[in-house]
N, C-alpha and C. Protein backbone atom coordinates (compact mmCIF):
# COMPACT_ATOMS: atom_id res chain seq x y z
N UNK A 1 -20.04 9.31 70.45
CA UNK A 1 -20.98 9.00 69.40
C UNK A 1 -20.76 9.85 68.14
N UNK A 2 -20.53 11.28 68.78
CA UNK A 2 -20.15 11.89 67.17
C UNK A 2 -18.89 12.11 66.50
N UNK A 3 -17.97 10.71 67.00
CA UNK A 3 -16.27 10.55 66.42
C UNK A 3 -17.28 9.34 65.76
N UNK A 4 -18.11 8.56 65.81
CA UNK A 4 -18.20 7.00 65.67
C UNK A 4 -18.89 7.20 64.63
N UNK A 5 -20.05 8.56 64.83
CA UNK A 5 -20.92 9.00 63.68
C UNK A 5 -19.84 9.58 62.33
N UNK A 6 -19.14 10.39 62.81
CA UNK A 6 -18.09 11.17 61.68
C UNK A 6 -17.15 10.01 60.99
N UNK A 7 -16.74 8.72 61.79
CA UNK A 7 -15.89 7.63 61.62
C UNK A 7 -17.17 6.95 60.54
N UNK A 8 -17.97 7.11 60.88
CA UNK A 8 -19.25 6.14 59.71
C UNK A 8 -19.62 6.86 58.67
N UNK A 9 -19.58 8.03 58.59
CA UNK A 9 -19.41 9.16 57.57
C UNK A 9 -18.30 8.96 56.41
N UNK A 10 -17.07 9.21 57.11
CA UNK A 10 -15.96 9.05 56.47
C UNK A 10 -15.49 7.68 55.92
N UNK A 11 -16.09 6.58 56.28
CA UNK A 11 -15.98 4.98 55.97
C UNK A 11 -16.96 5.13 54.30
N UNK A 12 -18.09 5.63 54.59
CA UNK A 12 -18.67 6.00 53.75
C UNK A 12 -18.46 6.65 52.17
N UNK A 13 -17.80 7.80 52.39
CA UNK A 13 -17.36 8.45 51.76
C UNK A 13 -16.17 8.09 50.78
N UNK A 14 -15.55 7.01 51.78
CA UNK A 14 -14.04 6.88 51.21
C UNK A 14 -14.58 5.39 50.24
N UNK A 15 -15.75 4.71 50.60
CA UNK A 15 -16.28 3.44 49.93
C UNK A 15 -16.66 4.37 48.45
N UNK A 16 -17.90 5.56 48.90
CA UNK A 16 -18.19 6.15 47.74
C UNK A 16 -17.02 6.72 46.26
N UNK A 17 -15.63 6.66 47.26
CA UNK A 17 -14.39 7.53 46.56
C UNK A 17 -14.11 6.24 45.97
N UNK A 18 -13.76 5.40 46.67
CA UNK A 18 -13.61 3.81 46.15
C UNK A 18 -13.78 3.43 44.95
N UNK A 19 -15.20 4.06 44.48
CA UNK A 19 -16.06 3.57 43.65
C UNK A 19 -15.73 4.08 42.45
N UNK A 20 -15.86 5.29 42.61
CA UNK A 20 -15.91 6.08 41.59
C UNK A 20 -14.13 6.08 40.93
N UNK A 21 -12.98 5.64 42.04
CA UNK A 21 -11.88 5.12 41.05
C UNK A 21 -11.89 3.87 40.29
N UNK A 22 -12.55 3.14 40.77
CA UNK A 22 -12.92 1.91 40.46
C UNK A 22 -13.17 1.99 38.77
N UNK A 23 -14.63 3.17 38.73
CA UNK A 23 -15.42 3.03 37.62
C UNK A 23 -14.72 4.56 36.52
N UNK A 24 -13.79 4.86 37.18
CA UNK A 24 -12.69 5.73 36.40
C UNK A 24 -11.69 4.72 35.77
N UNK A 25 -11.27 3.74 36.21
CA UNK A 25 -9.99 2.87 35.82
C UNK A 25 -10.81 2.24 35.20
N UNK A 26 -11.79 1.55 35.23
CA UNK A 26 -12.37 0.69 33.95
C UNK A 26 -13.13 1.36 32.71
N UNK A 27 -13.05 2.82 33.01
CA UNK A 27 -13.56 3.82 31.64
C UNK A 27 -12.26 3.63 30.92
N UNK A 28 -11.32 4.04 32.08
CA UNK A 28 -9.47 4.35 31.25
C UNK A 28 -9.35 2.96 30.28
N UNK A 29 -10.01 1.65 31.19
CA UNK A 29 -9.37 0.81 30.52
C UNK A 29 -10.03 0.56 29.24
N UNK A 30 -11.02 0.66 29.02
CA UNK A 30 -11.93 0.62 28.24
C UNK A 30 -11.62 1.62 27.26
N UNK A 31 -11.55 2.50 26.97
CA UNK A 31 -10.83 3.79 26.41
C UNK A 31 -9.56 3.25 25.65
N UNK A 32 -8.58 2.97 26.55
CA UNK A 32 -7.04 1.87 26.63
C UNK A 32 -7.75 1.10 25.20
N UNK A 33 -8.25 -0.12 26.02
CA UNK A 33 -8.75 -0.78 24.26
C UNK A 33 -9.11 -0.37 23.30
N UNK A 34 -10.01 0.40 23.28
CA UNK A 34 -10.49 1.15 21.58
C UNK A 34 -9.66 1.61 21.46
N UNK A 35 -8.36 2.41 22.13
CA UNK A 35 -7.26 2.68 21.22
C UNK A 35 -6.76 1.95 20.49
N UNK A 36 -6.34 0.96 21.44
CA UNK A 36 -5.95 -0.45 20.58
C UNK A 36 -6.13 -0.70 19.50
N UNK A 37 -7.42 -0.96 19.66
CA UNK A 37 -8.10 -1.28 18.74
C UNK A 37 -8.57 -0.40 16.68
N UNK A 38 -8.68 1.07 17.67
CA UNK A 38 -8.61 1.81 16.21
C UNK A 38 -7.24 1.96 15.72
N UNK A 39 -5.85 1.93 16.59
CA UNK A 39 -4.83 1.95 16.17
C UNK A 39 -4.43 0.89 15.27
N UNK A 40 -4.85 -0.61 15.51
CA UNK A 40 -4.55 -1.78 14.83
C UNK A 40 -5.37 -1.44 13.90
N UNK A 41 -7.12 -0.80 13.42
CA UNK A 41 -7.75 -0.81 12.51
C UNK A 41 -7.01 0.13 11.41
N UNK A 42 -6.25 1.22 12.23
CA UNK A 42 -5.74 1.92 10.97
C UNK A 42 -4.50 1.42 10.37
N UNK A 43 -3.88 0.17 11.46
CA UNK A 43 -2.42 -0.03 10.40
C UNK A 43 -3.19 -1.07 9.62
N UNK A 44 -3.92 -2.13 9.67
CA UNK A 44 -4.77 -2.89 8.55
C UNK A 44 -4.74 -1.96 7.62
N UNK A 45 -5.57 -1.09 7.76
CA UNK A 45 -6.18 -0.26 6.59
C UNK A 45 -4.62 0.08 5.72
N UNK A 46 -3.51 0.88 6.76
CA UNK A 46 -2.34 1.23 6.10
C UNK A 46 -1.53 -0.12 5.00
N UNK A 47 -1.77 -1.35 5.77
CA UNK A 47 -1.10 -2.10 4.47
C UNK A 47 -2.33 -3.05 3.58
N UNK A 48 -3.34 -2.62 4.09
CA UNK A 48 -4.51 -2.94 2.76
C UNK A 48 -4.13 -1.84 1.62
N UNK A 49 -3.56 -0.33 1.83
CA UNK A 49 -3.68 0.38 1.01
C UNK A 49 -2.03 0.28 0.20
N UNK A 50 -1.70 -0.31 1.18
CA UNK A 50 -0.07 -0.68 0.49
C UNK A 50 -0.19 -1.30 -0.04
N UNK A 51 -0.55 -2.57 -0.06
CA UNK A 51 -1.10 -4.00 -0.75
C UNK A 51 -2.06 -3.77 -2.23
N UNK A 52 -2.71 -2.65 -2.38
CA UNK A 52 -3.27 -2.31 -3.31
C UNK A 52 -2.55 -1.25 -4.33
N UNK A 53 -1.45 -0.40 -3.63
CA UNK A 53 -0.91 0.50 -4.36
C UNK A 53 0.18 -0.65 -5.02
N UNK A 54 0.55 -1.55 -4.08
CA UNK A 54 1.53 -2.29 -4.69
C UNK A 54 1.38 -3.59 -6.10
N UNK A 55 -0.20 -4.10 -6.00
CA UNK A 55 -0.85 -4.86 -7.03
C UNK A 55 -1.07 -3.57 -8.26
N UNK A 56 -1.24 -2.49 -7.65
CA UNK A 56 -1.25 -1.07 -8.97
C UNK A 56 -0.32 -1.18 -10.04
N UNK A 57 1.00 -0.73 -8.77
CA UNK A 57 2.33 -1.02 -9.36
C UNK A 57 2.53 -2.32 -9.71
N UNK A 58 2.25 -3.26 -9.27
CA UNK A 58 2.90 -4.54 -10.38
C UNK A 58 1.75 -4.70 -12.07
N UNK A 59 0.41 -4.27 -11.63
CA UNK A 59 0.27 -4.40 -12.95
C UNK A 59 0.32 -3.60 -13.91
N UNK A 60 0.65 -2.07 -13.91
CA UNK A 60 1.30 -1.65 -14.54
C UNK A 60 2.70 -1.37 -14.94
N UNK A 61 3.42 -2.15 -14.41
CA UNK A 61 4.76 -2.35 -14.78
C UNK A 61 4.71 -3.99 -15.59
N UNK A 62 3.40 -4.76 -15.35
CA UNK A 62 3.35 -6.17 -16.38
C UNK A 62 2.43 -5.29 -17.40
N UNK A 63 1.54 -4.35 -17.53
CA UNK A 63 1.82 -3.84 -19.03
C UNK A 63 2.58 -3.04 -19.38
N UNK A 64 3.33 -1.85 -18.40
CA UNK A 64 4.53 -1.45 -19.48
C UNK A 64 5.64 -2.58 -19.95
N UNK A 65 5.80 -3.45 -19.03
CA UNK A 65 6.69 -4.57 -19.43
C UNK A 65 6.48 -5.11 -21.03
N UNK A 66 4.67 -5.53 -21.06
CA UNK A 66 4.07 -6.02 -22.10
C UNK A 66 3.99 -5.17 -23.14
N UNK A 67 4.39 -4.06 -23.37
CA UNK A 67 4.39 -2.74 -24.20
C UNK A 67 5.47 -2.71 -24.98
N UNK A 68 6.45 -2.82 -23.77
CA UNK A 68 7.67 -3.04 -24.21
C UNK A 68 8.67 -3.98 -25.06
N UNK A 69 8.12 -5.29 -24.52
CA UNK A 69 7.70 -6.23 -25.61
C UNK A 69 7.59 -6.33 -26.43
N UNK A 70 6.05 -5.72 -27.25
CA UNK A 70 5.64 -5.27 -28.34
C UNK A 70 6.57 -4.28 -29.63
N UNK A 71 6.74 -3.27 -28.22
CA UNK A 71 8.08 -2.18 -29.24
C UNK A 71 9.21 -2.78 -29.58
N UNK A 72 9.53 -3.41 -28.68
CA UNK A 72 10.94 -4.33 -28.97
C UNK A 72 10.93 -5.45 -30.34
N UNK A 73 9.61 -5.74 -30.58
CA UNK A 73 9.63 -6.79 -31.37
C UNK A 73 9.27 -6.03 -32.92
N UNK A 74 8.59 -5.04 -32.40
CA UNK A 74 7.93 -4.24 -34.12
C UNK A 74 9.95 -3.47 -34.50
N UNK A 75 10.62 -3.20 -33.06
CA UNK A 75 11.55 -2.66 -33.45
C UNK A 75 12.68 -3.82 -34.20
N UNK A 76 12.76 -4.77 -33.65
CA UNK A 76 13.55 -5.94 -34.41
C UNK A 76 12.91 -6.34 -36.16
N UNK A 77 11.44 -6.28 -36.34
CA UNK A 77 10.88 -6.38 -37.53
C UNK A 77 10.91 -4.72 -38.46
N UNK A 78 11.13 -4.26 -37.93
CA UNK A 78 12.03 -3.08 -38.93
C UNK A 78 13.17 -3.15 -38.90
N UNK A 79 14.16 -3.26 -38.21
CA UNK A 79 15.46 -3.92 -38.95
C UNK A 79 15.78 -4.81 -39.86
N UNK A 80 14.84 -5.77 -39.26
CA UNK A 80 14.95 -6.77 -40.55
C UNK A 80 14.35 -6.24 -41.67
N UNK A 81 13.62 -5.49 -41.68
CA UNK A 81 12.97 -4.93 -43.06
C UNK A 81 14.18 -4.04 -43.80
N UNK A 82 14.79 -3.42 -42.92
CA UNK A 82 15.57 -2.29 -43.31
C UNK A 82 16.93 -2.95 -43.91
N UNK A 83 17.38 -3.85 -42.85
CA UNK A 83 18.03 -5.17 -43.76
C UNK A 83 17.48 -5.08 -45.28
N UNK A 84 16.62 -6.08 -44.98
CA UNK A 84 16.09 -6.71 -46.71
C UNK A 84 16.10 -5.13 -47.69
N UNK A 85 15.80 -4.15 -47.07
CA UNK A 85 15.33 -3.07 -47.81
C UNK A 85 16.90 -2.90 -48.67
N UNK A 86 17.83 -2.65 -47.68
CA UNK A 86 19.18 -2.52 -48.06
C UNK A 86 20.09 -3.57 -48.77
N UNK A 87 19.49 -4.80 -48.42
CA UNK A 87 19.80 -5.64 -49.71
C UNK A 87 19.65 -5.79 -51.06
N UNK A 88 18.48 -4.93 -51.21
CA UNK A 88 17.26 -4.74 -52.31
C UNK A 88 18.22 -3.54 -53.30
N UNK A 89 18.45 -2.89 -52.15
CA UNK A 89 19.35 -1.37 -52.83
C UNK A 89 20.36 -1.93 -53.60
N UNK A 90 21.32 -2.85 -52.31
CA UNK A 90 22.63 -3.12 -53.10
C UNK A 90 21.85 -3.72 -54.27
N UNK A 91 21.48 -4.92 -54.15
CA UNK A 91 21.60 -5.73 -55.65
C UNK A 91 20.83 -4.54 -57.05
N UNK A 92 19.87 -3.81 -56.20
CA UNK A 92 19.98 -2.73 -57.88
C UNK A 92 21.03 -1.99 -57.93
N UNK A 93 21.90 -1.40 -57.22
CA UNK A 93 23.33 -1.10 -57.39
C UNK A 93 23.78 -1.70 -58.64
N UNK A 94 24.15 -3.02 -58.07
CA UNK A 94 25.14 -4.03 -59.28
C UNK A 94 24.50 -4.54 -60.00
N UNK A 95 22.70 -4.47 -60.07
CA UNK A 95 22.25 -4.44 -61.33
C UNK A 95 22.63 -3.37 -62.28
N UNK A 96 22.28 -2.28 -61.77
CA UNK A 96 22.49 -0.73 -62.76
C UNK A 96 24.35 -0.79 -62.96
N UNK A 97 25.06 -0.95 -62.38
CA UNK A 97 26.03 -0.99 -62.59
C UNK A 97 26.73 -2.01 -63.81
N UNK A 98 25.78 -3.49 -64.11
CA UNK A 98 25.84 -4.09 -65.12
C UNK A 98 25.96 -3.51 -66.16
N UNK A 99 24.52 -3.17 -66.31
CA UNK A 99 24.17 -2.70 -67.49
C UNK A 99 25.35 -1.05 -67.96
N UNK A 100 25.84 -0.51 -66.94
CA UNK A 100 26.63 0.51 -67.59
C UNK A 100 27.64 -0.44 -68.16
C-alpha cells in the first residue's frame, strides 16, 4: 500500500511537473511572438524613417536642383548682358576712333 501510495504521489507530482512545463513553453512561446512582433515593429519604423529621410533628400535636392536653375539662368542673362555691354564698348571704340 505504501509503494501504491508513493506510486500515486509521484503520478501526481510528475502531472503537477507536467503542467507547469506546459505553462513555461506557452509563456516562451508567447514571449517568442512579441519578439516577433516588436522586432518587425522596429524594422517598419526603420524604413518609415528611411522613407522619410529619403522624401527629405529628394526634396531638397528638387530645390537645390530648382536653385540651380535659377543661377544658371540669371548666369546666362549676364553674359548676354556682358555681350551687349561689350558690343556697346566696341562700337564707341570706332565711334571715338572716327572722329580722331
Amino acid at each position: 500500500e505504501q509503494t501504491e501510495a508513493r506510486l500515486c504521489e509521484m503520478r501526481k507530482e510528475l502531472e503537477s511537473l507536467q503542467l507547469e512545463v506546459k505553462q513555461f513553453q506557452d509563456k516562451l512561446r508567447l514571449c517568442e511572438e512579441e519578439k516577433r512582433e516588436i522586432v518587425l515593429e522596429q524594422k517598419k519604423r526603420r524604413v518609415r524613417d528611411i522613407s522619410l529621410v529619403e522624401e527629405r533628400v529628394k526634396k531638397m535636392s528638387e530645390s537645390y536642383e530648382g536653385k540651380l536653375n535659377v543661377a544658371a539662368d540669371k548666369c546666362k542673362h549676364a553674359e548676354e548682358r556682358a555681350q551687349e555691354a561689350e558690343a556697346i564698348l566696341l562700337q564707341l571704340e570706332q565711334n571715338l576712333m572716327k572722329r580722331d
